[in-house]
PDB file of N, CA and C in Angstrom:
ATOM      1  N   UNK A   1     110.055  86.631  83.632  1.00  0.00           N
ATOM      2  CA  UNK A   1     108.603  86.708  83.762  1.00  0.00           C
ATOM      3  C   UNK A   1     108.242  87.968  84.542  1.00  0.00           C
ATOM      4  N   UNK A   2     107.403  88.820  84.052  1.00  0.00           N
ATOM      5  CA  UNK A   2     106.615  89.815  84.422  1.00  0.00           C
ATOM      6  C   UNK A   2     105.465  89.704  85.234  1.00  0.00           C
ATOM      7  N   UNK A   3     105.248  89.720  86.617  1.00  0.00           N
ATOM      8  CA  UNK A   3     104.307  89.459  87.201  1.00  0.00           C
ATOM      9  C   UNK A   3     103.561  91.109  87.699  1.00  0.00           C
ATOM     10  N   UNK A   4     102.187  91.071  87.259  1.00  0.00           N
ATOM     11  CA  UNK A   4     101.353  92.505  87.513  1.00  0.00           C
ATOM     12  C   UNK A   4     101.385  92.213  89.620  1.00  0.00           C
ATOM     13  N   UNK A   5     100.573  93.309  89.976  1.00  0.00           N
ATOM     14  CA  UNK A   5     101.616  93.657  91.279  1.00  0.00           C
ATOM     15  C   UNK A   5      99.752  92.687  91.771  1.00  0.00           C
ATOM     16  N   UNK A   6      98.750  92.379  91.347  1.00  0.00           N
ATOM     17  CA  UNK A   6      97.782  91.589  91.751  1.00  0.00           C
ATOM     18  C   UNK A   6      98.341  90.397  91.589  1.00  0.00           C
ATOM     19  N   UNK A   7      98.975  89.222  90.850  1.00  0.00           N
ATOM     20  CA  UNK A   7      99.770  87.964  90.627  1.00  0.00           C
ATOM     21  C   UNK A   7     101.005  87.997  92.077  1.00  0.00           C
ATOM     22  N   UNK A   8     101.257  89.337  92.153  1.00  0.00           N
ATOM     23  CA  UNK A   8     102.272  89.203  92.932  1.00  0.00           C
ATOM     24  C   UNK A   8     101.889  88.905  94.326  1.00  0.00           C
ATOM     25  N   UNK A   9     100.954  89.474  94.810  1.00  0.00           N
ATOM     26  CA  UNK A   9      99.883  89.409  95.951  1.00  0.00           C
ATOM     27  C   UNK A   9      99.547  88.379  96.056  1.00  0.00           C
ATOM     28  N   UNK A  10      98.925  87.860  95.374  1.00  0.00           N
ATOM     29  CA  UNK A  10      97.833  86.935  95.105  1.00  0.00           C
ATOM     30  C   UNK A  10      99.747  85.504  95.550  1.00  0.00           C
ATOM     31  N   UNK A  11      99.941  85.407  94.766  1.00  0.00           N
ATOM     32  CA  UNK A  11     101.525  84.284  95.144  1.00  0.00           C
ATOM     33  C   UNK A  11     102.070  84.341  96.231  1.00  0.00           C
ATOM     34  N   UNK A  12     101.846  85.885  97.144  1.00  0.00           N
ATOM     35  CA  UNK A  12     102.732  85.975  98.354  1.00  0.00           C
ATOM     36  C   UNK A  12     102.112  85.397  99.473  1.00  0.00           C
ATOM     37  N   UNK A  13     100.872  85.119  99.452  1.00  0.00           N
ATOM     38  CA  UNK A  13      99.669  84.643 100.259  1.00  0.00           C
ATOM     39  C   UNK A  13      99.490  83.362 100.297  1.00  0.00           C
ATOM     40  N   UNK A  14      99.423  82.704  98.587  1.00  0.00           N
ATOM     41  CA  UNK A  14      98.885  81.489  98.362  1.00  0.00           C
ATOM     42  C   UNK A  14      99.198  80.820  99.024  1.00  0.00           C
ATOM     43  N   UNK A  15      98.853  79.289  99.842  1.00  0.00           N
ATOM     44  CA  UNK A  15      99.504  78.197 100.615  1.00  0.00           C
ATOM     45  C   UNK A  15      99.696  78.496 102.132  1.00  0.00           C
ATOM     46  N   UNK A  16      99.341  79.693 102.314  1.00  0.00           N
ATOM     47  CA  UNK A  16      99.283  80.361 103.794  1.00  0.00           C
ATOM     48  C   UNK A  16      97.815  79.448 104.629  1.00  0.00           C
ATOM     49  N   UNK A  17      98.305  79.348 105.843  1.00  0.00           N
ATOM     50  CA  UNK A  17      96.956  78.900 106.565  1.00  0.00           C
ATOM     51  C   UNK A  17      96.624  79.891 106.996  1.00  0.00           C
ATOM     52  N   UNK A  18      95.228  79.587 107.590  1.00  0.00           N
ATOM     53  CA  UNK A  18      94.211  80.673 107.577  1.00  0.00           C
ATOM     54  C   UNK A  18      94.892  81.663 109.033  1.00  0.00           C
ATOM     55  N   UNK A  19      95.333  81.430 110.292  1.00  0.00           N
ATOM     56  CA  UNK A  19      96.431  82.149 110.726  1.00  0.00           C
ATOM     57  C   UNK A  19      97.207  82.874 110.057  1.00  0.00           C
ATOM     58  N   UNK A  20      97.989  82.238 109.624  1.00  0.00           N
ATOM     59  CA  UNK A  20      98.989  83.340 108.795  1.00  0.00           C
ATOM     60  C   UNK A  20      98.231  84.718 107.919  1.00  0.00           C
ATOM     61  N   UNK A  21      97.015  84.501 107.052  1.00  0.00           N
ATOM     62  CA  UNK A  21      96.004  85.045 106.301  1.00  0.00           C
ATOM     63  C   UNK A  21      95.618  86.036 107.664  1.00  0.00           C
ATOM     64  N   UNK A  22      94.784  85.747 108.383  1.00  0.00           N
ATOM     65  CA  UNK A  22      94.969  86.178 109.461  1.00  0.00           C
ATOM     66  C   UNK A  22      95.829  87.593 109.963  1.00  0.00           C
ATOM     67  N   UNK A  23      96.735  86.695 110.265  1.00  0.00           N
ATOM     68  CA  UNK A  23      98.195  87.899 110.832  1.00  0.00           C
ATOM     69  C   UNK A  23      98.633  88.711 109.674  1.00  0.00           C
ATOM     70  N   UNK A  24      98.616  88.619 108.293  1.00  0.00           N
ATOM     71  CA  UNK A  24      98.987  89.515 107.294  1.00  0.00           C
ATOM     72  C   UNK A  24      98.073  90.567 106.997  1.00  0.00           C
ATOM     73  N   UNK A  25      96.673  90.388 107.106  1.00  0.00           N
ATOM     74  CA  UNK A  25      95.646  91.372 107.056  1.00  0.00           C
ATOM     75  C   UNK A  25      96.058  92.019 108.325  1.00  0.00           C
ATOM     76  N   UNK A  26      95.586  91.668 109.530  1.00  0.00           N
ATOM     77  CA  UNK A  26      95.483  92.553 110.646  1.00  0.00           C
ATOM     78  C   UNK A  26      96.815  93.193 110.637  1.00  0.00           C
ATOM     79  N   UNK A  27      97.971  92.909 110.369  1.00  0.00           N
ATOM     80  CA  UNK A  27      99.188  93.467 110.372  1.00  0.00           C
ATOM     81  C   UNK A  27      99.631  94.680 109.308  1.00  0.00           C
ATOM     82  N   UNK A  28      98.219  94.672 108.161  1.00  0.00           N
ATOM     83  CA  UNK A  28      98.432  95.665 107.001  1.00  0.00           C
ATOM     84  C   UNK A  28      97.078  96.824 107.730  1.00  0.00           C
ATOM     85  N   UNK A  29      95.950  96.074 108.206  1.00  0.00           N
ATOM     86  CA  UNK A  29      95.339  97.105 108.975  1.00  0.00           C
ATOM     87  C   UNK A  29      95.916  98.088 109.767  1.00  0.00           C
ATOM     88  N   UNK A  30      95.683  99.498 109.419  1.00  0.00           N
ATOM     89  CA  UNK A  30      96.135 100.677 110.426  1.00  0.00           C
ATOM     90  C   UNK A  30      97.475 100.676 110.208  1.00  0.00           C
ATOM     91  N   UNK A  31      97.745  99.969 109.269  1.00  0.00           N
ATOM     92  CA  UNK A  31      99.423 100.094 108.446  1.00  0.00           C
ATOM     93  C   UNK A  31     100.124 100.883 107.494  1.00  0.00           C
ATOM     94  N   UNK A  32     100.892 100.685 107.133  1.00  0.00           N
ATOM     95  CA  UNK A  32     101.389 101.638 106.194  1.00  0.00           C
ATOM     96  C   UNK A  32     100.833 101.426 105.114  1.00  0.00           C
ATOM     97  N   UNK A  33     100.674 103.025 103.967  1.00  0.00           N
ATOM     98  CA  UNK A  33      99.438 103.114 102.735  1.00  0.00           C
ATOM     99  C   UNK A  33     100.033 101.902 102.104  1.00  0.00           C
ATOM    100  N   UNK A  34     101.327 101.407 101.910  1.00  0.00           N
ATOM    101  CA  UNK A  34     102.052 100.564 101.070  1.00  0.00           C
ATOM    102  C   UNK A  34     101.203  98.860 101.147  1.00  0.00           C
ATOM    103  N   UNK A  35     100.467  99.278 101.923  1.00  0.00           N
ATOM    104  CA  UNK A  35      99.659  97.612 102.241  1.00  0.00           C
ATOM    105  C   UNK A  35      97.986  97.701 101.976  1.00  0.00           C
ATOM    106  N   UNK A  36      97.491  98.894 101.423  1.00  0.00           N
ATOM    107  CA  UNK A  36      96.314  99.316 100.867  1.00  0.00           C
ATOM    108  C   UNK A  36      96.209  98.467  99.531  1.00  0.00           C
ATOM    109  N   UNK A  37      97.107  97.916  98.631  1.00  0.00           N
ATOM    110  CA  UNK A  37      97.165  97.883  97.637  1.00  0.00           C
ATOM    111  C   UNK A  37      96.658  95.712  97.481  1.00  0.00           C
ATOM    112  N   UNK A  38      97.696  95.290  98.353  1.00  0.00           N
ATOM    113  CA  UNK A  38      97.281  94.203  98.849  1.00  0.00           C
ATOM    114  C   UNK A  38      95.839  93.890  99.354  1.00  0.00           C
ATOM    115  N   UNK A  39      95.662  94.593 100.815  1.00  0.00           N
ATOM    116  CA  UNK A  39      93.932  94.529 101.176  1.00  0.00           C
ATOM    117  C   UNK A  39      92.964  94.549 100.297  1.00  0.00           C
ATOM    118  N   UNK A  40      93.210  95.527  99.176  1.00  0.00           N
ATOM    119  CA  UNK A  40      92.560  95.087  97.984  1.00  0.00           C
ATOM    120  C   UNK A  40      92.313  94.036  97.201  1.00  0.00           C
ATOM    121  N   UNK A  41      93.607  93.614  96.884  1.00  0.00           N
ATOM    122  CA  UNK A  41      93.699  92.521  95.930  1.00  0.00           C
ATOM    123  C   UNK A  41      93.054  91.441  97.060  1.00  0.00           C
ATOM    124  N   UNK A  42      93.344  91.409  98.160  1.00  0.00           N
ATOM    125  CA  UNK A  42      92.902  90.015  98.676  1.00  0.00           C
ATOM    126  C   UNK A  42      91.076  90.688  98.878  1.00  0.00           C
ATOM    127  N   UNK A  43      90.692  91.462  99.084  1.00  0.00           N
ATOM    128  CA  UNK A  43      89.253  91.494  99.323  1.00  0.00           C
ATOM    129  C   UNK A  43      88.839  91.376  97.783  1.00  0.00           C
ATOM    130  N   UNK A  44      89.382  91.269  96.933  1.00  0.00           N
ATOM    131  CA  UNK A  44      88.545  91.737  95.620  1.00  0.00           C
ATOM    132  C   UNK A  44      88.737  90.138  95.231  1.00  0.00           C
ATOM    133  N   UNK A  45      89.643  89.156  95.655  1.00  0.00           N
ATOM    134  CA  UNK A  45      89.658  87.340  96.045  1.00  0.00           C
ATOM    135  C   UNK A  45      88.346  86.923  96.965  1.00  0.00           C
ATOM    136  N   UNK A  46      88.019  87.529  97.840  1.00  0.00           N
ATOM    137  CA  UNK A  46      87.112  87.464  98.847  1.00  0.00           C
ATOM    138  C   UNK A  46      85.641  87.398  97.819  1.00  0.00           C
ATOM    139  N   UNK A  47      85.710  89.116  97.797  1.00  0.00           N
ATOM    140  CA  UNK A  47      84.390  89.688  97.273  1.00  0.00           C
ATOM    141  C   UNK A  47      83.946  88.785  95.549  1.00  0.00           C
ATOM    142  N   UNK A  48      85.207  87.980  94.672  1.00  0.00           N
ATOM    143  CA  UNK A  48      84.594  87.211  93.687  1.00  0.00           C
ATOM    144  C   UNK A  48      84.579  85.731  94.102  1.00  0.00           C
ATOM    145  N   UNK A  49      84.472  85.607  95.359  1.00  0.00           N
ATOM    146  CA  UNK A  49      84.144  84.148  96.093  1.00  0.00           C
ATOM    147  C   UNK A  49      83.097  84.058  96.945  1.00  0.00           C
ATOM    148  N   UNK A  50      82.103  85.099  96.982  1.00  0.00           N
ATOM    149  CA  UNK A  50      81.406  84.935  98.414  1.00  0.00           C
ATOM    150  C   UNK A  50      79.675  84.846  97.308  1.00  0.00           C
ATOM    151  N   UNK A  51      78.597  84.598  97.929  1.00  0.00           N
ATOM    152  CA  UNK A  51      77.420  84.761  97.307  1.00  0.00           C
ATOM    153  C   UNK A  51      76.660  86.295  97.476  1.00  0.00           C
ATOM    154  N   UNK A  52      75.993  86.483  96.230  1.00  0.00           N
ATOM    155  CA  UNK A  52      75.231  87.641  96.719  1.00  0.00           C
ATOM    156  C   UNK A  52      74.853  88.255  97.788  1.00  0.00           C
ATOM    157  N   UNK A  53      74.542  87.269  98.555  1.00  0.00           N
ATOM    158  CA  UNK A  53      74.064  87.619 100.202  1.00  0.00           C
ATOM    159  C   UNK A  53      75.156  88.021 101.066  1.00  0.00           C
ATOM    160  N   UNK A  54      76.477  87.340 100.846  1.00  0.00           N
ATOM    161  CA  UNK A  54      77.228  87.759 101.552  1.00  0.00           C
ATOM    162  C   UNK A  54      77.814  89.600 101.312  1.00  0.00           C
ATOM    163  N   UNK A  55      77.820  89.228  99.634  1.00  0.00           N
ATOM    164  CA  UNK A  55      78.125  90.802  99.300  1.00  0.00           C
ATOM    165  C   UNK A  55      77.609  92.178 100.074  1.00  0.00           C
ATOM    166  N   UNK A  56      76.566  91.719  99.896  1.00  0.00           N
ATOM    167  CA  UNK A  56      75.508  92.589 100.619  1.00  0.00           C
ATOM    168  C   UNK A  56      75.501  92.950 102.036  1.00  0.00           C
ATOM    169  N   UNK A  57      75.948  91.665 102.909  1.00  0.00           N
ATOM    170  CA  UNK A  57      75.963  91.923 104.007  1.00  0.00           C
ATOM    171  C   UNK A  57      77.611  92.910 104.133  1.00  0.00           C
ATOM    172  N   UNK A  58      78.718  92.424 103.329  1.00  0.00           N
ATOM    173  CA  UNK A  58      79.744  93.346 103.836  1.00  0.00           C
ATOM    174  C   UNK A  58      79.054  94.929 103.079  1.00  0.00           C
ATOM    175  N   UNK A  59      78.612  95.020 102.277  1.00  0.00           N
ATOM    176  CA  UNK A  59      77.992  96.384 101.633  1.00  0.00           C
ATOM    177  C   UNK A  59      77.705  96.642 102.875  1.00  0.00           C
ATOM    178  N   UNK A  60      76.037  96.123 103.404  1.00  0.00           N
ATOM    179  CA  UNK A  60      75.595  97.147 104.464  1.00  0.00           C
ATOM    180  C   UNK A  60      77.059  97.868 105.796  1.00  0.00           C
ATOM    181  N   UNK A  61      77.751  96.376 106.129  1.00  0.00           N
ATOM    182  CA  UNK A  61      78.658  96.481 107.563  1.00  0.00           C
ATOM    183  C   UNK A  61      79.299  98.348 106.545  1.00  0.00           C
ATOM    184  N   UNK A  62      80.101  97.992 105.716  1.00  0.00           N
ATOM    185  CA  UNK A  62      80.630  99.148 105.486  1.00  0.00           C
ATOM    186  C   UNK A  62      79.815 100.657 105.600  1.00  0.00           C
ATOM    187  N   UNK A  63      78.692 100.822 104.980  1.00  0.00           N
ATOM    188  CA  UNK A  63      78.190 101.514 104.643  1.00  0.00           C
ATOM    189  C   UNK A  63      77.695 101.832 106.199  1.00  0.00           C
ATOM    190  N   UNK A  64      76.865 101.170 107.231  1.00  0.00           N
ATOM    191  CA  UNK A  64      76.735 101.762 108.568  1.00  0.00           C
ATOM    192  C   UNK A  64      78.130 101.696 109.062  1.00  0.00           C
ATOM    193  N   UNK A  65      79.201 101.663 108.981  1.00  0.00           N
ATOM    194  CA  UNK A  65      80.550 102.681 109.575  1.00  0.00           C
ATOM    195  C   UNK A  65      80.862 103.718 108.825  1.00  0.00           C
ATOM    196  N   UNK A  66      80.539 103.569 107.613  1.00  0.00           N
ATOM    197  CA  UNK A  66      80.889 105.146 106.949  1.00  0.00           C
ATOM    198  C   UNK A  66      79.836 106.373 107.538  1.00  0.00           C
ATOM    199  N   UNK A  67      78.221 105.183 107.613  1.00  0.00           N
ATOM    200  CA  UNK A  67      77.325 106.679 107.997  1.00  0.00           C
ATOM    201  C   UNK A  67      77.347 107.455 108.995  1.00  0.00           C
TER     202      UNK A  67
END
């Protein structure tokens, strides 16, 4: 079985409590580029689970640290 490298992410996480979820983000934050790829896949889990409103609110947070 061929798993795309989002399936692979997405499996290495699953069944984790929210600690562990937790410690794997903050531990890929300010980490090596090799963990950019993950933060993705799990925010792009996030970002097709949250409501419009929430979207928006991480839009603005980002957008006033970029400005």
């Amino acid at each position: 079985m061929i798993l795309s490298l989002r399936q692979a992410i997405v499996q290495r996480v699953e069944g984790k409590s929210n600690d562990e979820l937790k410690e794997i983000i903050d531990d890929s934050i300010d980490g090596q580029e090799q963990a950019l790829p993950g933060l993705g896949v799990l925010f792009e889990v996030i970002w097709k689970n949250i409501d419009s409103e929430k979207q928006s609110e991480l839009v603005t947070a980002l957008h006033d640290h970029l400005t």
